[in-house]
Protein backbone atom coordinates (compact mmCIF):
# COMPACT_ATOMS: atom_id res chain seq x y z
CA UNK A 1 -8.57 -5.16 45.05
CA UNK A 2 -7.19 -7.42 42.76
CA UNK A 3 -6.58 -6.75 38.98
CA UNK A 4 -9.81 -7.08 36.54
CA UNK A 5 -8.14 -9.90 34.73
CA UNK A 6 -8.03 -12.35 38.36
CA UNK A 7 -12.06 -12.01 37.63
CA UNK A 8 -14.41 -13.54 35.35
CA UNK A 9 -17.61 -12.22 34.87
CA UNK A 10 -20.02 -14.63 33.88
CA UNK A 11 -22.56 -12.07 32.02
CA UNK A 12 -22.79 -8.72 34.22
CA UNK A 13 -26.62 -8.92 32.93
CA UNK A 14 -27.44 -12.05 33.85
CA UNK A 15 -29.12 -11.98 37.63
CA UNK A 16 -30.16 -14.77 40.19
CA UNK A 17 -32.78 -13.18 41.90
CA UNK A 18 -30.69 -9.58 41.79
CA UNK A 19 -27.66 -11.28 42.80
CA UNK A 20 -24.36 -10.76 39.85
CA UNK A 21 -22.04 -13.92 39.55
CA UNK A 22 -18.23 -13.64 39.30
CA UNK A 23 -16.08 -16.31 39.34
CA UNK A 24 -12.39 -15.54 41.17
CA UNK A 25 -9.25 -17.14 39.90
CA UNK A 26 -7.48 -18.15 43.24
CA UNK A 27 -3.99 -20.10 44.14
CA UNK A 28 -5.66 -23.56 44.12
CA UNK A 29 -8.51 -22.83 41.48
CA UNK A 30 -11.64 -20.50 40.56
CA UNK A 31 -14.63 -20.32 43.38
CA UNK A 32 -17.77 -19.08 42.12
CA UNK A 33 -19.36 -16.04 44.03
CA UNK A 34 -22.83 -14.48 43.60
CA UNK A 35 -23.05 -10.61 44.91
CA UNK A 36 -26.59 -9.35 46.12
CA UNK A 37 -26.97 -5.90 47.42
CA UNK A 38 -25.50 -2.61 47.11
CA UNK A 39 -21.46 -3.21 47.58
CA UNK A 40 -21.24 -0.20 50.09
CA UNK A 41 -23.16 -2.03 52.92
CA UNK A 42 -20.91 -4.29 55.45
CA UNK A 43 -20.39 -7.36 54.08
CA UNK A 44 -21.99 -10.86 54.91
CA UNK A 45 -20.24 -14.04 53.50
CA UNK A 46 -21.97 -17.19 53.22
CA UNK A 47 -20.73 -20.63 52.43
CA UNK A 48 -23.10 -23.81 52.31
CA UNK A 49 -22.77 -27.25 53.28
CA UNK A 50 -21.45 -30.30 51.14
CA UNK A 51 -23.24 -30.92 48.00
CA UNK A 52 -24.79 -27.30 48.53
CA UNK A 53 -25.15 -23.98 47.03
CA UNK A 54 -26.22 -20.66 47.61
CA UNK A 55 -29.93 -21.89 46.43
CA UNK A 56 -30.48 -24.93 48.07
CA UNK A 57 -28.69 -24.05 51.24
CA UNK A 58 -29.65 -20.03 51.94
CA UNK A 59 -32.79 -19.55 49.37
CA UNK A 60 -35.27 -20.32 52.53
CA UNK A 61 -33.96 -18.27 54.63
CA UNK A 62 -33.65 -15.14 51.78
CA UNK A 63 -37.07 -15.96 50.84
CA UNK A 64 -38.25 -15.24 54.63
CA UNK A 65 -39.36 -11.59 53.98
CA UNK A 66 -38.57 -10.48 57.74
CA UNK A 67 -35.46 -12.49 57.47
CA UNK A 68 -34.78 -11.13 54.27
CA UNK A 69 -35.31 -7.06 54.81
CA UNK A 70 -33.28 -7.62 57.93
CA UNK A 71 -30.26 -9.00 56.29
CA UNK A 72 -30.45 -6.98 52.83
CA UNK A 73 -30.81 -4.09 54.41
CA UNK A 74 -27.88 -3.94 56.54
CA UNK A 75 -25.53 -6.20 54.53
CA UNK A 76 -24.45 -6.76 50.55
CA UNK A 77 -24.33 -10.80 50.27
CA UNK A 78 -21.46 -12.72 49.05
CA UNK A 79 -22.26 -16.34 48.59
CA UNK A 80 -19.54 -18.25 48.11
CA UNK A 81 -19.75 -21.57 46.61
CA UNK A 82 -17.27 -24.21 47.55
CA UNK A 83 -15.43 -25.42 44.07
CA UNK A 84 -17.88 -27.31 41.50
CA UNK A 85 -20.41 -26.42 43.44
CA UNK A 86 -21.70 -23.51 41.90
CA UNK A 87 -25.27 -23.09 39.48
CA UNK A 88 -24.52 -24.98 35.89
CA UNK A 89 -20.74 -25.90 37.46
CA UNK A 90 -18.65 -28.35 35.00
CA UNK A 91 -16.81 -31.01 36.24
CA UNK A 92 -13.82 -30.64 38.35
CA UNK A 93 -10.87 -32.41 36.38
CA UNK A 94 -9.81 -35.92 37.96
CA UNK A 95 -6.42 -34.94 37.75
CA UNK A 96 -6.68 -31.28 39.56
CA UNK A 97 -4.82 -31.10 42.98
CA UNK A 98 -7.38 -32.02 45.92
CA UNK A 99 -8.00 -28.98 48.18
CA UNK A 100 -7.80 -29.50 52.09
CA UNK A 101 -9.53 -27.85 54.33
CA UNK A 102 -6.97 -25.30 54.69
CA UNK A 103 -6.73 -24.45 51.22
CA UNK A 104 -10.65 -23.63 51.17
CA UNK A 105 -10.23 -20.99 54.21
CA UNK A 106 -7.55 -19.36 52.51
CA UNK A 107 -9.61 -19.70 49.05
CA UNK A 108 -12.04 -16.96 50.96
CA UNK A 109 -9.61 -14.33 51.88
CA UNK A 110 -8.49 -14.43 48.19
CA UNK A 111 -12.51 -13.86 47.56
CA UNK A 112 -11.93 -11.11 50.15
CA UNK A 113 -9.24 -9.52 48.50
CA UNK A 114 -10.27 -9.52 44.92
CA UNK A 115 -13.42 -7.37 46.79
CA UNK A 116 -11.62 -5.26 48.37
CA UNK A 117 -13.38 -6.45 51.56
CA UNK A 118 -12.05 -5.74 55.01
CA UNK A 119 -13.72 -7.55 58.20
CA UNK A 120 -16.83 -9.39 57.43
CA UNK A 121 -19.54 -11.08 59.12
CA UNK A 122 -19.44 -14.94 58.02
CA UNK A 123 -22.56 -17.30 58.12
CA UNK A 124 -22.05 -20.75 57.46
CA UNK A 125 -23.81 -24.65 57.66
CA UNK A 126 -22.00 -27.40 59.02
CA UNK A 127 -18.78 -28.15 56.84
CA UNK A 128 -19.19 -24.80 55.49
CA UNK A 129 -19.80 -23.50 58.91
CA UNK A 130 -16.27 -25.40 59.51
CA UNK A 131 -14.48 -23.53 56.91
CA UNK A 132 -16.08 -19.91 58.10
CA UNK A 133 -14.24 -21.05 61.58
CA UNK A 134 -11.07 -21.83 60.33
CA UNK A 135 -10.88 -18.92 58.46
CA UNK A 136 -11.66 -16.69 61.54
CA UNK A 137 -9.20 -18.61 63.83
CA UNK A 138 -6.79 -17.78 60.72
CA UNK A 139 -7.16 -14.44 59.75
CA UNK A 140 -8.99 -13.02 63.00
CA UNK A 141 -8.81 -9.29 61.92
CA UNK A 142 -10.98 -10.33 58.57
CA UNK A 143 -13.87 -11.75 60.84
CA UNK A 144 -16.90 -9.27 62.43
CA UNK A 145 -18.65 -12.31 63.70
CA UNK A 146 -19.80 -15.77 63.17
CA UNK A 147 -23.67 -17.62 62.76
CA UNK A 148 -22.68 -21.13 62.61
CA UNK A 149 -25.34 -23.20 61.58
CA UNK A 150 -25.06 -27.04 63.03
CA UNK A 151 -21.68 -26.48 62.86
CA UNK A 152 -18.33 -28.82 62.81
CA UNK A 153 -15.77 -28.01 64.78
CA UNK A 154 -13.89 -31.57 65.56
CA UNK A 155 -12.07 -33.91 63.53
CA UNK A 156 -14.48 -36.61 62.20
CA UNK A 157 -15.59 -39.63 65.07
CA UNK A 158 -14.77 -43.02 63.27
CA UNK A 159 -18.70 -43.07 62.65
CA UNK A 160 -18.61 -40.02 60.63
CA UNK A 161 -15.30 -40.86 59.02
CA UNK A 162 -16.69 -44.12 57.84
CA UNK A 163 -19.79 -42.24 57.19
CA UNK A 164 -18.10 -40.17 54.47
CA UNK A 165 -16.17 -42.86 53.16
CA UNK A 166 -19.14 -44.45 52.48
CA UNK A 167 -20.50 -41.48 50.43
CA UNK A 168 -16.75 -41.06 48.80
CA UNK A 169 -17.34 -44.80 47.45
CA UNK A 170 -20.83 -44.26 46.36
CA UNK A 171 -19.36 -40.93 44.49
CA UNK A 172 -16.51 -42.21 42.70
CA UNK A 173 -18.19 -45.42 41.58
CA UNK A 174 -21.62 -44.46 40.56
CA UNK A 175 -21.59 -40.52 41.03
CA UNK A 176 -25.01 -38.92 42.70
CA UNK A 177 -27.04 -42.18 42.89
CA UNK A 178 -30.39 -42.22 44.88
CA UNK A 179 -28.98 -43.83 47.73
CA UNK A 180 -25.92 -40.73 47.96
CA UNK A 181 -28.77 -38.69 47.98
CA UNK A 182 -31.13 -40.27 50.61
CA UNK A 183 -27.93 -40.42 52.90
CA UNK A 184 -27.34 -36.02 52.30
CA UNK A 185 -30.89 -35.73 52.73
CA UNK A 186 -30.49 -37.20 56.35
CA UNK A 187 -27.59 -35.68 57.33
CA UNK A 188 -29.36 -32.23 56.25
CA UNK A 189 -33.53 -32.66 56.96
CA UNK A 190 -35.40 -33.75 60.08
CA UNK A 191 -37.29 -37.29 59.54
CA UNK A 192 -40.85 -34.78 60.05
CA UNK A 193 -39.95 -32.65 56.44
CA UNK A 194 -38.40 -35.94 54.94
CA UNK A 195 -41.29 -37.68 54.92
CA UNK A 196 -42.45 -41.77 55.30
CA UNK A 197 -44.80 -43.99 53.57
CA UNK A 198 -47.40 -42.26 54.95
CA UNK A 199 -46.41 -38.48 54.92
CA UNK A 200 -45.07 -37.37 51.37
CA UNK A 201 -42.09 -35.50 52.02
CA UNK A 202 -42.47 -31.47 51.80
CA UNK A 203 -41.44 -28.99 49.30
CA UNK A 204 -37.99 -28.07 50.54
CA UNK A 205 -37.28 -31.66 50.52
CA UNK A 206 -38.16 -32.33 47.08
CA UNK A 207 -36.37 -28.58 45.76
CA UNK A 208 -33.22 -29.91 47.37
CA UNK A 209 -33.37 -33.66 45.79
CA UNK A 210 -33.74 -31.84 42.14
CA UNK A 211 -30.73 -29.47 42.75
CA UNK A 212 -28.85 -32.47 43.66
CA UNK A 213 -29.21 -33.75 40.31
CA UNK A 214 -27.60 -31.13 38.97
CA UNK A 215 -23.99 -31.56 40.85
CA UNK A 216 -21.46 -34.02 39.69
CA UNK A 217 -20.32 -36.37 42.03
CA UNK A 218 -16.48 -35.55 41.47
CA UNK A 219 -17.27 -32.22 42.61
CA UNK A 220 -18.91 -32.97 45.51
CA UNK A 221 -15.87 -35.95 46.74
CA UNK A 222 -13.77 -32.97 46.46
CA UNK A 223 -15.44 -31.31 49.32
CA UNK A 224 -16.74 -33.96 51.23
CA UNK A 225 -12.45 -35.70 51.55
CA UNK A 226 -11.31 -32.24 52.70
CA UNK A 227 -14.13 -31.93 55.39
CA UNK A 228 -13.15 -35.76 56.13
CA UNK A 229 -9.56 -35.31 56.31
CA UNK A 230 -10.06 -31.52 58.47
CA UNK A 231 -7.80 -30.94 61.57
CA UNK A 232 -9.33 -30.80 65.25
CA UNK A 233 -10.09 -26.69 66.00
CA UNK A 234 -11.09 -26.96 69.47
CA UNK A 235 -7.82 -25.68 71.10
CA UNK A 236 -8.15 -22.64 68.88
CA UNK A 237 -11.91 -22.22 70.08
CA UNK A 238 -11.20 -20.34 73.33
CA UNK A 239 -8.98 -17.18 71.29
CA UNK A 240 -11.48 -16.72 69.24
CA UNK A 241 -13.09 -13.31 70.19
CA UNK A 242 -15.90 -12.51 67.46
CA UNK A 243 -18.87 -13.08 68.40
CA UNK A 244 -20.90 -16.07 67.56
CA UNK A 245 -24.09 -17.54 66.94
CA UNK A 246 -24.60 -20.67 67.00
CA UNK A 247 -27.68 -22.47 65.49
CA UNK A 248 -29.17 -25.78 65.62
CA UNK A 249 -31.93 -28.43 65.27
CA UNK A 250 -32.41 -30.91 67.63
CA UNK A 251 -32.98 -33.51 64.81
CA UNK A 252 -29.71 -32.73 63.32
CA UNK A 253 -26.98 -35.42 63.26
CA UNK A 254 -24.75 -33.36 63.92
CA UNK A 255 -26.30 -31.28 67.56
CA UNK A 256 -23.67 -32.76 69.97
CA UNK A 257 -21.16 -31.88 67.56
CA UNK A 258 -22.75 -27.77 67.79
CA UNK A 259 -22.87 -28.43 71.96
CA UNK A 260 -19.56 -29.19 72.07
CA UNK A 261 -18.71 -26.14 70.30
CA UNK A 262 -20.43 -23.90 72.09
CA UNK A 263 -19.02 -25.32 75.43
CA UNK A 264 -15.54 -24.50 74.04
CA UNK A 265 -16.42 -20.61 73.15
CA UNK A 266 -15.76 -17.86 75.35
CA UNK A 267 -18.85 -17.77 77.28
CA UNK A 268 -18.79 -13.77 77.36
CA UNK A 269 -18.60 -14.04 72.91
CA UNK A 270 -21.09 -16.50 72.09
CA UNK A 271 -24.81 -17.80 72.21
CA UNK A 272 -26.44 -21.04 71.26
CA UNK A 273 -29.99 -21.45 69.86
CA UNK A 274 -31.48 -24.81 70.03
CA UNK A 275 -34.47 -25.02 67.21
CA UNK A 276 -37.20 -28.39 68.11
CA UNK A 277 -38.21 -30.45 65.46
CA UNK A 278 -35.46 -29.39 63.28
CA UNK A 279 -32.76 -31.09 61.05
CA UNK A 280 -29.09 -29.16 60.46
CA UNK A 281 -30.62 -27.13 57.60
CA UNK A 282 -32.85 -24.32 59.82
CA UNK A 283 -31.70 -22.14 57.05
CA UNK A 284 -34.25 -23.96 54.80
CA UNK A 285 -36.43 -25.98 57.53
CA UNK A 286 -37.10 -23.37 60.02
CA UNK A 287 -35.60 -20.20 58.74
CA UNK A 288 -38.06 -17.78 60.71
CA UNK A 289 -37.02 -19.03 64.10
CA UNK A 290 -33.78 -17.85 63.32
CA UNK A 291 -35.18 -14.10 62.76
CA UNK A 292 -35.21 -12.43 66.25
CA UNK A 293 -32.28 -14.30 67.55
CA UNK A 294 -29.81 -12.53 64.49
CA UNK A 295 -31.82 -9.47 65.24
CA UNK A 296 -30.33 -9.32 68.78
CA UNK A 297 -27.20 -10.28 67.63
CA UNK A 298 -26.63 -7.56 65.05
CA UNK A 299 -28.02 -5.23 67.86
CA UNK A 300 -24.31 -5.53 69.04
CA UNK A 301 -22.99 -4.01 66.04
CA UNK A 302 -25.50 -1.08 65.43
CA UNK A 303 -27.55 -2.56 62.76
CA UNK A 304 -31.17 -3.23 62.60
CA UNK A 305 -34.16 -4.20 60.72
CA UNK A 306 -36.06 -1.50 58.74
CA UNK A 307 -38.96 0.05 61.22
CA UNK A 308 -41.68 -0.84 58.84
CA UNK A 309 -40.90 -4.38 59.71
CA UNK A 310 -39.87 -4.16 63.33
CA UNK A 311 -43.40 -6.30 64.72
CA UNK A 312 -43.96 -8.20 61.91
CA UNK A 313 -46.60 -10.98 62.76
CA UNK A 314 -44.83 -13.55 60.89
CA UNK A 315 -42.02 -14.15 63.17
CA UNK A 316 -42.67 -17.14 65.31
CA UNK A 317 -40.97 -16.08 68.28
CA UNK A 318 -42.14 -13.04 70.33
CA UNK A 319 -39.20 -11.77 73.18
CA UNK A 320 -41.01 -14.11 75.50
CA UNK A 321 -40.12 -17.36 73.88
CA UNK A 322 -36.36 -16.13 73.99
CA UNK A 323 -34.36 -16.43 77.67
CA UNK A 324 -34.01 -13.39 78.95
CA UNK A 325 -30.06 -13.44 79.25
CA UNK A 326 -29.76 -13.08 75.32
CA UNK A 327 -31.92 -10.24 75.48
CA UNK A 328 -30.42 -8.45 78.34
CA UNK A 329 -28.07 -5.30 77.74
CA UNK A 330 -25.22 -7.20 78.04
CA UNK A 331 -25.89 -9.37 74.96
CA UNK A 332 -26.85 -6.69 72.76
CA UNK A 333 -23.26 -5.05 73.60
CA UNK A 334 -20.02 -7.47 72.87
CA UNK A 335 -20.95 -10.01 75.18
CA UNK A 336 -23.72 -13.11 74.03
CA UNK A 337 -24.33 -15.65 77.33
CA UNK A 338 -24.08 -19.46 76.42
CA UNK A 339 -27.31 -20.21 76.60
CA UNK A 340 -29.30 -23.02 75.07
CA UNK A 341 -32.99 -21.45 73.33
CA UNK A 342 -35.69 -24.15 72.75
CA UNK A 343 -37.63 -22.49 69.90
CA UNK A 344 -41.17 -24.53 69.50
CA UNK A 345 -42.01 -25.91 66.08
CA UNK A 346 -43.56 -23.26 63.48
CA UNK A 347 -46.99 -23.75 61.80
């Protein structure tokens, strides 16, 4: 574990939600990570997607209760928040070095370290889902296994690319502006939770607009020209031997990017879930039709969801709705089949 002084406890009283914030001094800067759960459990690491945080990019899917006893009871939670991203963040000074993509996976094993963490299951949503990947394909003996949520696993298509640099103009000259915000709103919600002049949009919509508010748009350019300027990973795909999960919503801007990926896993390590009606976020869209497929998954490594919960009637999908090949023995031992899920809409 690193020495005491490389951390900096916020206020060891002060709680999100039963979660403890520390913030760890690394080579290229301090990353902000909030600790829920008792510290003897396996570890899960999370990291969210650009302009994200722990709260607007995980909260739904913590707030599921069958998600949540499932995950809290077989993990303690380390979300990691990509720099100036973090709750009440300041801005990141102009002149600090910019951080590639590179520097952010290695960022995490320095988050590792200071925990005295060994391997650790890593779930992540699009760029951050990108950074969780890179680190695996880097430090392989570090990584349990991977739930990739709309994930990134290419170097940007000129529409994406000029996509961003769209955003990184809007940023730089007149910070989070409404129309920087409608544009992350697409690239995160389906058009049925955003809303139209006739359908207000939902809840999780309008949570997510107000926490967006609250980052600074230096902060956020930070992120978003690493994830712009990030190296091609698909030649690395094939090695990888964790398992993984992939997630994603067939709304989501980014779905052939996630198909892709999955068609360059080892078939015998990985499993993809498509979710209808969905945008990239399922975490916060459609976080219950994520439940039984990370129940299976987990079945792989011994862990399961307290008994008392086991047929909960709030879980949208029964074994039926899920093709038998991700069920079958095999899948619940080291080997998930690539197979695409359609999981209905929940109401």
């Amino acid at each position: 574990m690193a020495d005491s002084n490389d951390s900096i406890p916020l206020d060891t009283q002060k709680i999100y939600l039963g979660g403890k914030e520390h913030h760890v001094r690394t080579r290229c800067g301090s990353v902000s990570v909030i600790v829920y759960g008792e510290q003897d459990k396996p570890a899960l690491i999370t990291y969210p997607d650009l302009a994200l945080n722990h709260v607007s990019c995980f909260q739904g899917l913590f707030f599921c209760p069958e998600a949540a006893s499932l995950l809290l009871h077989n993990f303690c939670i380390y979300h990691i928040s990509p720099p100036g991203h973090e709750l009440g963040a300041a801005p990141i000074c102009p002149s600090a070095s910019a951080q590639c993509a590179d520097d952010l996976a290695d960022q995490i094993l320095e988050v590792l370290n200071f925990f005295g963490l060994g391997a650790v299951m890593c779930m992540g949503v699009t760029a951050g889902a990108y950074i969780l990947t890179l680190f695996a394909m880097k430090y392989r003996k570090r990584v349990l296994g991977l739930i990739l949520i709309s994930p990134l696993c290419r170097a940007p298509s000129w529409t994406e690319w000029f996509y961003n640099k769209v955003m990184s103009n809007l940023l730089y000259f007149y910070g989070m502006c409404g129309l920087l915000k409608e544009l992350l709103l697409q690239r995160y919600f389906s058009e049925e939770v955003r809303g139209n002049t006739e359908v207000p949009e939902s809840d999780i919509v309008q949570a997510c607009r107000r926490l967006l508010d609250e980052r600074h748009g230096t902060n956020v350019m930070q992120f978003l020209q690493a994830i712009n300027g990030r190296p091609d990973l698909t030649n690395g795909l094939k090695r990888l031997r964790c398992r993984t999960l992939i997630f994603v919503g067939d709304s989501s801007p980014f779905h052939s990017e996630a198909i892709y990926m999955a068609s360059k896993l080892d078939r015998r390590f990985s499993a993809l879930v498509e979710v209808q009606a969905c945008g990239s976020m399922v975490t916060e869209e459609q976080p219950h039709a994520m439940l039984i497929p990370m129940e299976y998954f987990f079945m792989g490594y011994g862990l399961y969801r307290p008994c008392y919960l086991s047929d909960s009637p709030r879980s949208p999908l029964s074994p039926s709705c899920i093709s038998s090949e991700l069920l079958s023995p095999e899948s619940s031992g080291l080997n998930l089949k690539p197979i695409k899920t359609r999981v209905s809409h929940y109401v």
